[in-house]
C-alpha atoms as a PDB file:
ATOM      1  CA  UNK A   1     110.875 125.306 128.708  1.00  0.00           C
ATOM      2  CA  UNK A   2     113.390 123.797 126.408  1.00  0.00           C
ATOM      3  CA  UNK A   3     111.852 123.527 122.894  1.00  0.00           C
ATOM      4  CA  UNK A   4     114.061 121.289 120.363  1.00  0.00           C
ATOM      5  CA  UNK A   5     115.187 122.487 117.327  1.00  0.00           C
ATOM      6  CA  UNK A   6     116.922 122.168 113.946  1.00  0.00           C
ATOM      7  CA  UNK A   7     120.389 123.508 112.003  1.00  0.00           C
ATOM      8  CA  UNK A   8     121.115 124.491 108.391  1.00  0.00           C
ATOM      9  CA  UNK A   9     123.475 125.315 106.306  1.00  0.00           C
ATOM     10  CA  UNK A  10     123.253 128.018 103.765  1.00  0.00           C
ATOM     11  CA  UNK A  11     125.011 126.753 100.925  1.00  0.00           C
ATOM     12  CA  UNK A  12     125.570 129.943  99.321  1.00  0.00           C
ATOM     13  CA  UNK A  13     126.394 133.251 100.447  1.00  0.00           C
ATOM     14  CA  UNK A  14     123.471 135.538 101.467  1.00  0.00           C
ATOM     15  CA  UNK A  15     123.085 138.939 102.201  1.00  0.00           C
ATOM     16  CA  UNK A  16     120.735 139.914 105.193  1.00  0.00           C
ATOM     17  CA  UNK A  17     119.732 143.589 105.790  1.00  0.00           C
ATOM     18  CA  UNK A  18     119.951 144.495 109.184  1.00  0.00           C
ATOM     19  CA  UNK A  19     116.246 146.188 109.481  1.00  0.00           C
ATOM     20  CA  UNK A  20     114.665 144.246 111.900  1.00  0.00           C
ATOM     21  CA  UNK A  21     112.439 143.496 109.218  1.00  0.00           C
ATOM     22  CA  UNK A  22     112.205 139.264 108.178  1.00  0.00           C
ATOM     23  CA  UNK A  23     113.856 137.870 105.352  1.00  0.00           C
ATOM     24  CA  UNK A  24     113.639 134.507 103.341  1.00  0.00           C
ATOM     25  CA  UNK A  25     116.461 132.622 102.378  1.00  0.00           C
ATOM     26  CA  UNK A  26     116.642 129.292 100.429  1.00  0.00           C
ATOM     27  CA  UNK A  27     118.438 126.738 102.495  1.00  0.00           C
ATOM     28  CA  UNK A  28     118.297 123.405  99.618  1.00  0.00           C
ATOM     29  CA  UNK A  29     116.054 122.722  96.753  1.00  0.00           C
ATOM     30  CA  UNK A  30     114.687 119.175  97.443  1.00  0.00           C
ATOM     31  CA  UNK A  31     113.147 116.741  94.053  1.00  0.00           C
ATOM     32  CA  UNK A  32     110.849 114.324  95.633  1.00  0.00           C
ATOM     33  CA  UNK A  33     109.816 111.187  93.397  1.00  0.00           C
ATOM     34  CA  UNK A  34     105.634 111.438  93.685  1.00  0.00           C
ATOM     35  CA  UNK A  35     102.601 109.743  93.394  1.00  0.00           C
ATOM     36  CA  UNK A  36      99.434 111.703  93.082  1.00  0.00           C
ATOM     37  CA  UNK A  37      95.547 110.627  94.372  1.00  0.00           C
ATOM     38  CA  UNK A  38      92.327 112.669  94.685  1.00  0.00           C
ATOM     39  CA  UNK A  39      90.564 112.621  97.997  1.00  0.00           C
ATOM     40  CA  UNK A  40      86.885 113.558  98.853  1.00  0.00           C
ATOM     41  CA  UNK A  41      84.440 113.906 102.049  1.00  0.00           C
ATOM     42  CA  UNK A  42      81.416 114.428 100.703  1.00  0.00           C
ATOM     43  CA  UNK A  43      79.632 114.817 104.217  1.00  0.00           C
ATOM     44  CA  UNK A  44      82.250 117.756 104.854  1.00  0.00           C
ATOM     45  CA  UNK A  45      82.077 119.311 101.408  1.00  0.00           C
ATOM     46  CA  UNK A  46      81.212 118.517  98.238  1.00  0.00           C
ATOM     47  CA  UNK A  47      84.998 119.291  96.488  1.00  0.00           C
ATOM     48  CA  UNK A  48      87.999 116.812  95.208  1.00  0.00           C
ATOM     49  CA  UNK A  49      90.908 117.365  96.405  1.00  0.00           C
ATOM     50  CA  UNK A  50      94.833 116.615  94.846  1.00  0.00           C
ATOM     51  CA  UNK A  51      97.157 115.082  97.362  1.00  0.00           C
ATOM     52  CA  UNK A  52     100.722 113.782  96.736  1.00  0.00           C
ATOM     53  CA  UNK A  53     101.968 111.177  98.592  1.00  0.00           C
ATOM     54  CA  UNK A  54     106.269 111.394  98.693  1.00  0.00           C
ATOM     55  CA  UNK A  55     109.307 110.937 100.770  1.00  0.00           C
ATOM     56  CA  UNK A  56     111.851 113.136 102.624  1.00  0.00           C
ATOM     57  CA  UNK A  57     114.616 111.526 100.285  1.00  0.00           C
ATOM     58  CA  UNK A  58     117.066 114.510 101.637  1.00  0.00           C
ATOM     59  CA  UNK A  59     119.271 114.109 105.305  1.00  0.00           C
ATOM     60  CA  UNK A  60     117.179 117.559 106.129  1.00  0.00           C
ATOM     61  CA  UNK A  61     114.356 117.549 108.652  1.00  0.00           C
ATOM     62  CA  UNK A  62     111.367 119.125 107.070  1.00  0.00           C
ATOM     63  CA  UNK A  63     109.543 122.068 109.781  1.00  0.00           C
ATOM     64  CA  UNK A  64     105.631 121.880 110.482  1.00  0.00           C
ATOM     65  CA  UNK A  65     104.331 125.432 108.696  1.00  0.00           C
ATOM     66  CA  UNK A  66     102.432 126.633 106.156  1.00  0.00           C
ATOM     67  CA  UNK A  67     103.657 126.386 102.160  1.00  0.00           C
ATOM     68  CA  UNK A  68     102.318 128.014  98.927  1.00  0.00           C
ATOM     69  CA  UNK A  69     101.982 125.535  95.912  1.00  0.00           C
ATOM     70  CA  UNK A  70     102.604 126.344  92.641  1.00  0.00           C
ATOM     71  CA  UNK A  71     102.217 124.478  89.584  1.00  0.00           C
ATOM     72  CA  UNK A  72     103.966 125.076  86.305  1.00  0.00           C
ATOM     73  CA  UNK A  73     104.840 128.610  88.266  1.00  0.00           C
ATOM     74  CA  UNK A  74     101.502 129.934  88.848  1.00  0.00           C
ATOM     75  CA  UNK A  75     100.629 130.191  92.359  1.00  0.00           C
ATOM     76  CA  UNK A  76      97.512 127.861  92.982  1.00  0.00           C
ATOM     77  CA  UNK A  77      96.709 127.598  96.659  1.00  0.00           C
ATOM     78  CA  UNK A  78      97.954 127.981 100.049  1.00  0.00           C
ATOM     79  CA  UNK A  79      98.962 124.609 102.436  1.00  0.00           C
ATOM     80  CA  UNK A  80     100.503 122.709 105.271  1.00  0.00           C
ATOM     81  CA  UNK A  81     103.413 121.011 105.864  1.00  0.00           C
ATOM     82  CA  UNK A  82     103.762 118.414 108.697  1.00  0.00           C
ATOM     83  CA  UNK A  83     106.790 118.198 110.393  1.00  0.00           C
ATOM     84  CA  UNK A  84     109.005 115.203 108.771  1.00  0.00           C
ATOM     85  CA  UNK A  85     112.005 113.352 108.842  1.00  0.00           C
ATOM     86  CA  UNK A  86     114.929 112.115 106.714  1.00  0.00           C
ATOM     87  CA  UNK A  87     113.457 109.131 104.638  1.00  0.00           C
ATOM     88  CA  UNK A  88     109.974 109.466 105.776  1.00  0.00           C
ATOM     89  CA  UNK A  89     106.897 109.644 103.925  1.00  0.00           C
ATOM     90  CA  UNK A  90     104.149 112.184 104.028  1.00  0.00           C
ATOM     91  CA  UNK A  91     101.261 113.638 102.263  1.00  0.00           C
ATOM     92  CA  UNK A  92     100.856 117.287 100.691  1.00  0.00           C
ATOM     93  CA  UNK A  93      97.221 118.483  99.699  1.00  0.00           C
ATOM     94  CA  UNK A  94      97.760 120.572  96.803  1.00  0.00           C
ATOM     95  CA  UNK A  95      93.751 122.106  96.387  1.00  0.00           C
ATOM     96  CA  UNK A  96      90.391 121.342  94.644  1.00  0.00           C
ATOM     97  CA  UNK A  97      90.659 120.214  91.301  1.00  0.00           C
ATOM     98  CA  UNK A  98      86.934 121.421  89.570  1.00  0.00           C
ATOM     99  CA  UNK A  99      88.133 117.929  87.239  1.00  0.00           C
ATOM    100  CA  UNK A 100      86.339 115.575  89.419  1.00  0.00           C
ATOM    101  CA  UNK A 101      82.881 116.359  89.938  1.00  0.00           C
ATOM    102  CA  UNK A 102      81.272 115.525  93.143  1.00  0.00           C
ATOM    103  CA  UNK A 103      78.008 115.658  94.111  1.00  0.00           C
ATOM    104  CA  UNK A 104      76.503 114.803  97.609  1.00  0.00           C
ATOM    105  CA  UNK A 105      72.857 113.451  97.774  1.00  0.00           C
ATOM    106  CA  UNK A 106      70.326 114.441 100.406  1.00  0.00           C
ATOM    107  CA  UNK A 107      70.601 111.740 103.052  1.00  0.00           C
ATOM    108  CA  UNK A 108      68.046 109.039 103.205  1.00  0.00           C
ATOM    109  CA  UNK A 109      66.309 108.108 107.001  1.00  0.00           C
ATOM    110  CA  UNK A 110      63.728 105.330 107.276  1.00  0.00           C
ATOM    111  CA  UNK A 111      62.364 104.617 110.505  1.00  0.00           C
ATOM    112  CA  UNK A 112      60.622 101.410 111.589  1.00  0.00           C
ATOM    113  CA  UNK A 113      59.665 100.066 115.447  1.00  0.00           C
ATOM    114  CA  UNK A 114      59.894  96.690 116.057  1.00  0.00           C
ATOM    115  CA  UNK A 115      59.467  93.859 119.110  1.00  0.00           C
ATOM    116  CA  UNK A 116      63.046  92.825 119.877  1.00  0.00           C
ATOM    117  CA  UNK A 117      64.001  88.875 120.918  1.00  0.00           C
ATOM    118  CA  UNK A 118      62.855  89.738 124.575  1.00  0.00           C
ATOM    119  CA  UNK A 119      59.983  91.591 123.396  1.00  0.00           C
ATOM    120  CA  UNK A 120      60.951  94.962 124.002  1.00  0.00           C
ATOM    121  CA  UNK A 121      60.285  97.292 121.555  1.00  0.00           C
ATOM    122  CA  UNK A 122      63.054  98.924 119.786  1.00  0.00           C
ATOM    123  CA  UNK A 123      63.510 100.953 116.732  1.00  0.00           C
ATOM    124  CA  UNK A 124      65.777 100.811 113.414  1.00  0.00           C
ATOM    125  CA  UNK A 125      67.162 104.063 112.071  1.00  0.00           C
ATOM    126  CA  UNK A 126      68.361 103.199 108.427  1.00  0.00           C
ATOM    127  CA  UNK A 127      70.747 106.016 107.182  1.00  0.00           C
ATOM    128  CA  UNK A 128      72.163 106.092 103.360  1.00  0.00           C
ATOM    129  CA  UNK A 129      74.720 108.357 102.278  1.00  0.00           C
ATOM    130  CA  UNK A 130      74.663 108.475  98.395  1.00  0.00           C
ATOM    131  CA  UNK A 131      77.728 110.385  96.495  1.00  0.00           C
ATOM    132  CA  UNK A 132      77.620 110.941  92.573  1.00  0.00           C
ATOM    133  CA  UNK A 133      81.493 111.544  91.147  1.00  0.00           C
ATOM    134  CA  UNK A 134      82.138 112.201  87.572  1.00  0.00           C
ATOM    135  CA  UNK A 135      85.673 112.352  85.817  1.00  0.00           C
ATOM    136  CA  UNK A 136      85.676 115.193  83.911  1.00  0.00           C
ATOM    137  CA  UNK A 137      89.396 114.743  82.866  1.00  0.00           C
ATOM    138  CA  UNK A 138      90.903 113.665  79.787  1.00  0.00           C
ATOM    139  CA  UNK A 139      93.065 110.464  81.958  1.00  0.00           C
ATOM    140  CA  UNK A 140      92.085 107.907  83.849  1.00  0.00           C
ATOM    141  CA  UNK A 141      92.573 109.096  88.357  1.00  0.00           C
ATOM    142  CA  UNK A 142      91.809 107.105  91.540  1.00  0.00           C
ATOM    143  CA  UNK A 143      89.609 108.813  94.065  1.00  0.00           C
ATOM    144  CA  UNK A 144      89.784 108.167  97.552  1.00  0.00           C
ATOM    145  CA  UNK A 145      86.248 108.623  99.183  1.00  0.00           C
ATOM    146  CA  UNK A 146      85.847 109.074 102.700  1.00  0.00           C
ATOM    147  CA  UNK A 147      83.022 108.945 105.404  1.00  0.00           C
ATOM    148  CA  UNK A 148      82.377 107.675 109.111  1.00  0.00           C
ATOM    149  CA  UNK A 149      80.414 105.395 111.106  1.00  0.00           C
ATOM    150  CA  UNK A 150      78.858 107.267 113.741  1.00  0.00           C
ATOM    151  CA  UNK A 151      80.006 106.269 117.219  1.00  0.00           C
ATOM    152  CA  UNK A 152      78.085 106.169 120.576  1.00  0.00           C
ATOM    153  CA  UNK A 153      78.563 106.282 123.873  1.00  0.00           C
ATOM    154  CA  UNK A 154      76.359 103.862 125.517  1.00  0.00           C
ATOM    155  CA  UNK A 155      76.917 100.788 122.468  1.00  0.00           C
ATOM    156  CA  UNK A 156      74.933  98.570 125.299  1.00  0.00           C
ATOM    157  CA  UNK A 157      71.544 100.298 124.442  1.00  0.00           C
ATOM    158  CA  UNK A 158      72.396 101.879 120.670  1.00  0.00           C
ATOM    159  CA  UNK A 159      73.714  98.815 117.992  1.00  0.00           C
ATOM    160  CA  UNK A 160      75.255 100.623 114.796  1.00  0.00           C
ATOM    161  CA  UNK A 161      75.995  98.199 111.868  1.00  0.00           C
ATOM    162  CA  UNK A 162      76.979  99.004 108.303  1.00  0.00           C
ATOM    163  CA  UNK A 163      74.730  97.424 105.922  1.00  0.00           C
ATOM    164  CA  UNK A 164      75.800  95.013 103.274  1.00  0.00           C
ATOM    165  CA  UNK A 165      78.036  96.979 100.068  1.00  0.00           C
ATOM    166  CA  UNK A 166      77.482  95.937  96.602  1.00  0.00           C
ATOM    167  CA  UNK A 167      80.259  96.758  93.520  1.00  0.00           C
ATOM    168  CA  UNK A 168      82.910  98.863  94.849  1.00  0.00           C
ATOM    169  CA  UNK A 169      84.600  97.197  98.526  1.00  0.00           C
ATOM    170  CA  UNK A 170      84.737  99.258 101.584  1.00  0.00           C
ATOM    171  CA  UNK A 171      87.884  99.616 103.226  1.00  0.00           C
ATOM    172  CA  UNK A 172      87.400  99.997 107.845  1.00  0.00           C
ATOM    173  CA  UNK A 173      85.772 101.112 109.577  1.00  0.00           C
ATOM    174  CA  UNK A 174      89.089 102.059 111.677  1.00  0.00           C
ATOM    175  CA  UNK A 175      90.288 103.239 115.068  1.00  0.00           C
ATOM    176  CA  UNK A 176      88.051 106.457 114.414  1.00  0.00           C
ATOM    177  CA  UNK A 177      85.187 104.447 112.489  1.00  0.00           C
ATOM    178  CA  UNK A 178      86.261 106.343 109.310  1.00  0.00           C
ATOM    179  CA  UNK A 179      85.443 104.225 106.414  1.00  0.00           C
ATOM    180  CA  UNK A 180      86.496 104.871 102.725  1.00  0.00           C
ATOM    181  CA  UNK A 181      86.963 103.610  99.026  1.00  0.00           C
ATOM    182  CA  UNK A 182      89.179 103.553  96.468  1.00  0.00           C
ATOM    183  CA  UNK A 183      87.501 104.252  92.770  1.00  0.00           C
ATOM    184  CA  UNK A 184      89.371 103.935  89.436  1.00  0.00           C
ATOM    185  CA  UNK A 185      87.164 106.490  87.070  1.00  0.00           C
ATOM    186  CA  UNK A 186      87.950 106.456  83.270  1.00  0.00           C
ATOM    187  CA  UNK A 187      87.316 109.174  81.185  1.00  0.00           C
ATOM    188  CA  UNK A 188      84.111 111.019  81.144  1.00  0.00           C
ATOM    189  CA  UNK A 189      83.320 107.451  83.883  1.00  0.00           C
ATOM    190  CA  UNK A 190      80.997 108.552  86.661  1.00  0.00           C
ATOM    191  CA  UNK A 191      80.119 106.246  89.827  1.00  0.00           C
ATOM    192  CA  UNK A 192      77.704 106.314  92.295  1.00  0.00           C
ATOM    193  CA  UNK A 193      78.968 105.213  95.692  1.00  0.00           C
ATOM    194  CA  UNK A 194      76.048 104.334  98.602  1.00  0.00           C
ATOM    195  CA  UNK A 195      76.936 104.532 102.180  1.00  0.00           C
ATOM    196  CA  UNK A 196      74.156 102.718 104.110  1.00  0.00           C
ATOM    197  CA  UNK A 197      74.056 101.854 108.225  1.00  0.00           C
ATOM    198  CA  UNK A 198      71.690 101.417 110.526  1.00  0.00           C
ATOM    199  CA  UNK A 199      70.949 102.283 114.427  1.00  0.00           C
ATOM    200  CA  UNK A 200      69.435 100.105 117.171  1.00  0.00           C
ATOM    201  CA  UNK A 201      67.795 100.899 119.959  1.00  0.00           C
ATOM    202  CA  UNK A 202      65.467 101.319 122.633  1.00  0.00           C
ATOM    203  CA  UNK A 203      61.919 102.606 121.688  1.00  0.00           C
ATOM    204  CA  UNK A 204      61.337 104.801 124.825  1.00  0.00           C
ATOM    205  CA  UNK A 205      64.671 105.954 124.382  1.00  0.00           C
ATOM    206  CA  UNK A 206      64.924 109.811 121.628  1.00  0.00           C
ATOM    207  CA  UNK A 207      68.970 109.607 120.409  1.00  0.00           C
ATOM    208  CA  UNK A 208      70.793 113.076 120.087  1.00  0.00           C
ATOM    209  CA  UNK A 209      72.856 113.313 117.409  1.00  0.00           C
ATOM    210  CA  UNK A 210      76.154 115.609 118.310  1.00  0.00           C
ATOM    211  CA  UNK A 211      79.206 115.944 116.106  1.00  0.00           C
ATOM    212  CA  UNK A 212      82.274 115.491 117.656  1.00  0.00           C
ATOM    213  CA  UNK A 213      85.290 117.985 116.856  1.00  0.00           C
ATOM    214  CA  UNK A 214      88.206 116.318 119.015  1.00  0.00           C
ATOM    215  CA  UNK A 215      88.108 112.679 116.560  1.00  0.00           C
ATOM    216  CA  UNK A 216      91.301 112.611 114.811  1.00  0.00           C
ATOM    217  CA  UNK A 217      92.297 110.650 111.944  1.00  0.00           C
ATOM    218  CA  UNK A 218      91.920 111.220 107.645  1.00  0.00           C
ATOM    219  CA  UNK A 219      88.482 112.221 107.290  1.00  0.00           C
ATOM    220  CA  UNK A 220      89.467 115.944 107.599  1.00  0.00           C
ATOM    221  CA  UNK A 221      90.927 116.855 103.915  1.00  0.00           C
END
């Protein structure tokens, strides 16, 4: 099967030994103007992340593969690189950064049964997800929290609603129910962010709680 491809041309001159051994050769140098953002998904793990957001500015199409970052030449972590276009933007995670502090609270369950409008019994799962983040830096950063709405596969019998959010504004749920905010922290400014839904549903009924691997979208930093 016909895969596609892409050329290059070697600027310079380069010398390749012929030992049937691999060699690296640089192809362009690209300067990318960028905007940095911390992300976190505290259900997942209890880290922030730096991510820069930039754009192919170059006529070269950028190969999927893995990278090494380095910052001010030391060698700081290992990543990916999506494939990308000419003038297209995409996003580089660049490792934890120990200069947010996160910290993930136990989650919160209350329980309660109840006679429905047609007198059936049903019962009300309340959930809370509480997260804790702390700027430890010097400089004022944005964090990007994200979580998810779970999902269910019979939403005739099993009603999920997100509570009511006070102070900070949720942004979604989306396509994949992820849901997420954007916090400002100040210097040494810590916020507490409160992630509260609920679940409907039959009394007779016992729900099974299973984490689906095959949902795409950002929550996986």
């Amino acid at each position: 099967m016909a895969t596609g491809g892409s050329t290059y041309q070697i600027k310079r001159k380069a010398t390749v030994a012929c030992d049937r051994k691999p060699h690296k050769v640089t192809i362009n140098h690209l300067n990318c103007d960028v905007d940095f953002e911390y992300v976190c998904t505290p259900i997942k793990a209890c880290h922030c992340y730096l991510r820069a957001r930039a754009t192919n500015n170059s006529s070269l199409h950028l190969l999927k593969g893995s990278m090494n970052i380095f910052m001010n030449n030391y060698f700081i972590t290992k990543s990916e690189l999506s494939a990308t276009n000419p003038k297209e933007a995409f996003k580089l995670y660049l490792g934890v950064d120990t200069g947010i502090k996160v910290d993930f609270q136990p989650i919160e369950k209350t329980e309660s049964t109840q006679n429905s409008f047609l007198t059936k019994r049903v019962k009300m799962d309340t959930i809370t997800h509480t997260t804790k983040l702390k700027n430890l830096k010097q400089r004022k950063v944005t964090v990007i929290l994200y979580d998810q709405k779970p999902f269910t596969q019979n939403p005739d019998q099993v009603k999920i609603r997100i509570e009511e959010q006070k102070g900070i504004t949720l942004q979604g749920p989306d396509e994949y129910s992820i849901v997420s905010w954007t916090i400002p922290l100040e210097p040494d400014q810590d916020a507490v962010i409160a992630f509260k839904y609920s679940l409907e549903y039959p009394a007779d009924r016992l729900l099974e709680e299973k984490e689906e691997l095959s949902v795409q979208g950002e929550l996986p930093v």
